[in-house]
Protein backbone atom coordinates (compact mmCIF):
# COMPACT_ATOMS: atom_id res chain seq x y z
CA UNK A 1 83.20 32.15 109.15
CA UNK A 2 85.97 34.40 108.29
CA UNK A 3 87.98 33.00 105.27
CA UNK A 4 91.86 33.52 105.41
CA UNK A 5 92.69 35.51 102.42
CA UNK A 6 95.48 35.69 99.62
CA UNK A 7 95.49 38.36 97.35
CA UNK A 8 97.88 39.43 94.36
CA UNK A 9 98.04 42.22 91.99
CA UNK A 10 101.18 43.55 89.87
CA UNK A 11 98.98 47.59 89.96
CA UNK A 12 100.21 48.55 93.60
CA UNK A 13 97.08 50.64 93.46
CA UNK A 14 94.93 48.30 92.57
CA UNK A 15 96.57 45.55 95.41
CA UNK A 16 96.38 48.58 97.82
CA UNK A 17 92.32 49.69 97.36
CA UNK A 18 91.75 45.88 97.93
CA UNK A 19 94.04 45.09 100.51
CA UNK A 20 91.94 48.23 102.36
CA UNK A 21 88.86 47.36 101.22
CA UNK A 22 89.02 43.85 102.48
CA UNK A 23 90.53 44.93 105.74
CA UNK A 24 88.02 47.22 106.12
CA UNK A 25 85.45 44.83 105.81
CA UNK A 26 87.12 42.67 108.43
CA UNK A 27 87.96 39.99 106.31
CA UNK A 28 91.59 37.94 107.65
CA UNK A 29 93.77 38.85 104.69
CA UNK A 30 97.18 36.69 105.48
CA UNK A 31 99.46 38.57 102.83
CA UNK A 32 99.84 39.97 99.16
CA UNK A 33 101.91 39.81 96.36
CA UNK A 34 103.08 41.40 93.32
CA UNK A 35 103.93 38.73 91.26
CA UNK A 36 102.63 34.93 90.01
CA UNK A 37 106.25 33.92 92.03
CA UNK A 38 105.18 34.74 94.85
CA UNK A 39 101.71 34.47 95.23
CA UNK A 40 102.03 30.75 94.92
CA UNK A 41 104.99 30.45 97.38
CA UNK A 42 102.47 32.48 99.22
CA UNK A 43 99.45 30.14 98.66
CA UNK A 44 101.73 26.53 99.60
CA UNK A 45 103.29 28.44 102.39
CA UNK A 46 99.56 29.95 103.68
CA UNK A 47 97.37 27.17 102.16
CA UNK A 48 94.65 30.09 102.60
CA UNK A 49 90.80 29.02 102.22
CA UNK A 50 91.14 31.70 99.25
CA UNK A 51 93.49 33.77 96.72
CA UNK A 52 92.34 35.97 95.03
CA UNK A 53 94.75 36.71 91.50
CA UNK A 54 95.06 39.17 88.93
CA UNK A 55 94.90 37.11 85.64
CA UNK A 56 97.96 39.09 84.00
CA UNK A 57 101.00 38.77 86.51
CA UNK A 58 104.73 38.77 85.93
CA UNK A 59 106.16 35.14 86.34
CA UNK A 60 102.85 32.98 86.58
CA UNK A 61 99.16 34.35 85.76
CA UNK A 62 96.21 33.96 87.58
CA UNK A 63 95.20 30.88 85.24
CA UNK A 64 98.56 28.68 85.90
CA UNK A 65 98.92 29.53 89.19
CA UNK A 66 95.20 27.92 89.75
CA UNK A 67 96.82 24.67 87.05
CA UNK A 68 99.37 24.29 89.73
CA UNK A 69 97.58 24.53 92.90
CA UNK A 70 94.71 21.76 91.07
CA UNK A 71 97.78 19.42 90.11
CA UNK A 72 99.53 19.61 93.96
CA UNK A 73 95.62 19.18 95.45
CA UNK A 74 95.70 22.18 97.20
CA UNK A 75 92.75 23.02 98.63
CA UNK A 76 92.75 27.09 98.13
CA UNK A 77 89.65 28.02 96.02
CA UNK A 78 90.76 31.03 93.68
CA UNK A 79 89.38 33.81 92.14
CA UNK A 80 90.74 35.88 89.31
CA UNK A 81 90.17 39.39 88.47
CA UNK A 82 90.61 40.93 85.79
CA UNK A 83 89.92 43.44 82.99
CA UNK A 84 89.24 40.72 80.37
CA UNK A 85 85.90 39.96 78.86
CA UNK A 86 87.33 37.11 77.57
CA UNK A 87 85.55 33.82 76.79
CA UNK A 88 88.51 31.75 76.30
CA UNK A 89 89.83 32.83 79.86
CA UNK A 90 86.33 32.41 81.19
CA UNK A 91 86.43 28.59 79.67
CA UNK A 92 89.75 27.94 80.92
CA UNK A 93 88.58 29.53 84.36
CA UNK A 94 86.15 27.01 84.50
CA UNK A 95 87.87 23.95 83.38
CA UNK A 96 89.94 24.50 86.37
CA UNK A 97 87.97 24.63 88.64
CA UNK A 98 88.39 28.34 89.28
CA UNK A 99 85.29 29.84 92.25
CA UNK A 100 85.12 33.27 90.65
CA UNK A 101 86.00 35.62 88.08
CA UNK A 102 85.54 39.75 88.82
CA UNK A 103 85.82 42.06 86.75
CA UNK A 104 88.17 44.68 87.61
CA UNK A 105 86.13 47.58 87.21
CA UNK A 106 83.11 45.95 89.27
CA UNK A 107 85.99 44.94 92.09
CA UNK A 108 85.00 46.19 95.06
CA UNK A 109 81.50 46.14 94.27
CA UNK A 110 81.08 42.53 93.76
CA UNK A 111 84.42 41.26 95.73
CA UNK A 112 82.12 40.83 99.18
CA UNK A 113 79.18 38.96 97.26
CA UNK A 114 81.88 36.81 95.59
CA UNK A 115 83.76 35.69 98.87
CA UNK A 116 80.76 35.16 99.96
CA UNK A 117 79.62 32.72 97.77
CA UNK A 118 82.38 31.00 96.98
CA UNK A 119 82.64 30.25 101.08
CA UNK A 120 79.67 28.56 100.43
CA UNK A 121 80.97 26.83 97.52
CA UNK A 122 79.41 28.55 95.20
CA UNK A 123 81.05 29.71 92.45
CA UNK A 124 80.59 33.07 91.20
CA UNK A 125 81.06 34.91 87.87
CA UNK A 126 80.54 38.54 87.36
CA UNK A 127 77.39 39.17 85.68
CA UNK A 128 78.59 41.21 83.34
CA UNK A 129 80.91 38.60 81.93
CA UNK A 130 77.86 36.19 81.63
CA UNK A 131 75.88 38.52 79.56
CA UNK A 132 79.05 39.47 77.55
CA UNK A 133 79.60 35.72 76.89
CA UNK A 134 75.78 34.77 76.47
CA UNK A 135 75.59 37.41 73.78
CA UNK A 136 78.46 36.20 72.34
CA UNK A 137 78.03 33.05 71.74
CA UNK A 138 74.79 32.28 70.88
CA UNK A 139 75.53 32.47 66.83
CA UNK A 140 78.41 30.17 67.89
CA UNK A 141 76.15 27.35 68.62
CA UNK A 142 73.26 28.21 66.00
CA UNK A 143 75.69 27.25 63.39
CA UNK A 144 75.63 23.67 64.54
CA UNK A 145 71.81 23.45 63.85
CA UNK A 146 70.13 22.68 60.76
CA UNK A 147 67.98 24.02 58.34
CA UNK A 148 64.80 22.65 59.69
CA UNK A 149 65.95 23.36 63.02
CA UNK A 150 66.56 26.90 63.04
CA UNK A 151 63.18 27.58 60.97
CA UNK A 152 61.57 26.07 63.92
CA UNK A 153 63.31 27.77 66.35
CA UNK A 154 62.21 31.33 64.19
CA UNK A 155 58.69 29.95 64.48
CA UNK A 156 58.58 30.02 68.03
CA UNK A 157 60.10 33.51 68.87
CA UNK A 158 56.66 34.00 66.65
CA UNK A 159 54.78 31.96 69.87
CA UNK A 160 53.89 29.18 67.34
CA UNK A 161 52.44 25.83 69.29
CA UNK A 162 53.87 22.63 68.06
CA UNK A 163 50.71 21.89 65.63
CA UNK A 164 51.26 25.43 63.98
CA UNK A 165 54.70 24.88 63.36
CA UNK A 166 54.12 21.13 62.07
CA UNK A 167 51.32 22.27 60.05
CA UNK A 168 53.30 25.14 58.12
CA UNK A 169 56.81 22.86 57.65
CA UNK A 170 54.67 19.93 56.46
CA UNK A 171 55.62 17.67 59.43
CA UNK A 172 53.80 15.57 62.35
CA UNK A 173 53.89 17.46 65.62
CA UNK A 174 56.14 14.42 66.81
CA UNK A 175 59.15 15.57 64.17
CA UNK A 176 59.11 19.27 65.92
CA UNK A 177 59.22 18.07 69.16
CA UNK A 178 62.26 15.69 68.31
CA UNK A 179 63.57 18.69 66.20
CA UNK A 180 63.19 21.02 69.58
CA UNK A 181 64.76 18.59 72.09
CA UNK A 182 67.61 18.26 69.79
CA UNK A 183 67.92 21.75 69.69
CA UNK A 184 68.00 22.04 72.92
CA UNK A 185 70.78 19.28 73.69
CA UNK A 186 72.50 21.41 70.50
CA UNK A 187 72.19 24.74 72.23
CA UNK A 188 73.34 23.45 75.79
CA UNK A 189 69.76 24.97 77.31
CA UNK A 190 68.36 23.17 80.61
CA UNK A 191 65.42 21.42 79.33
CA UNK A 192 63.03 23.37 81.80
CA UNK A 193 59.36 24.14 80.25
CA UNK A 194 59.34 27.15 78.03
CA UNK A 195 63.40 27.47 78.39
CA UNK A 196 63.64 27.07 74.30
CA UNK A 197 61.23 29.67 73.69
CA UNK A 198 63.15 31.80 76.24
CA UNK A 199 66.44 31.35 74.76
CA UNK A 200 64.54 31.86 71.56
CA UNK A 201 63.02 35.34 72.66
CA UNK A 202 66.52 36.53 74.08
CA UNK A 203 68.36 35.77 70.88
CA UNK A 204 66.01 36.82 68.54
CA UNK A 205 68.49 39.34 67.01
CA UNK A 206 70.53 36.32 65.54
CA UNK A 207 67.41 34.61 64.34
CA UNK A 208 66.63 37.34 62.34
């Protein structure tokens, strides 16, 4: 299948190397723009199976361009790209319903995987974002855990079972599991076996 395509960019060089890119790679690119204006007249004159927006436009951004398409239903899945490591944006993004965010400098690298997947409807967030954001807010989150909790969560990035761990805090093996599930819920982890000691191991630094 070979989505119709919408893209806009207010960096005519930036518009340009995708417009070629894209074109290049056969994909049916309908128009551009330079502006929020007229990418959405562009988008509810189109209604193109995607748009892909710069984030930062004159007029409308990327993010209230994708408000105004969700309020009139339109059916035009959007992705932003941008320069912004921002989790904010990347919340907001996602709250809207937005397919995929690229980051600017990873463009034309990741553009084709993103189509790609969002066809599928998939959505699809540059990995570096997700590691920026991951990082960045794990210390977020460990704030809303308690005392007992976090010593817990030390002892297992030290592989302690259950029994060890109950043993050394003084409490039945019953208490850390309750302690770890809410931990879990607390941490927003998918309760998969081992996940908790993986988040544990990657985060280690914050433990510390």
């Amino acid at each position: 299948m070979n989505p119709t395509i919408i893209i806009a960019d207010d960096h005519p060089l930036v518009l340009k190397g995708l417009e070629e890119y894209l074109f290049e790679k056969e994909f049916n690119v309908l128009a551009s723009a330079k502006n929020g204006k007229e990418a959405l007249s562009l988008i509810k004159a189109h209604n193109p199976d995607i748009a892909i927006l710069d984030i930062k436009m004159p007029f409308y951004t990327g993010l209230q361009i994708a408000e105004k398409c969700k309020k009139s239903k339109l059916p035009t899945k959007i992705i932003l790209i941008t320069f912004e490591k921002d989790e904010k944006i990347y919340n907001e993004a996602k709250s809207l319903g937005i397919y995929g965010y690229v980051l600017k400098e990873f463009a034309l690298d990741e553009i084709e995987n993103c189509i790609a997947s969002v066809i599928k409807n998939k959505p699809y967030f540059s990995p570096e974002l997700l590691a920026y954001i991951e990082v960045d807010s794990a210390p977020e989150k460990l704030n809303s855990l308690t005392k007992t909790e976090l010593k817990i969560l030390k002892l297992i990035t030290e592989n302690k079972t259950a029994r060890e761990i109950a043993e050394e805090l003084f409490i039945s093996p019953r208490t850390v599991e309750k302690h770890k599930s809410n931990t879990i819920r607390k941490l927003e982890i998918e309760k998969t076996p081992n996940s908790l000691l993986i988040w544990a191991k990657e985060n280690q630094h914050h433990l510390s």
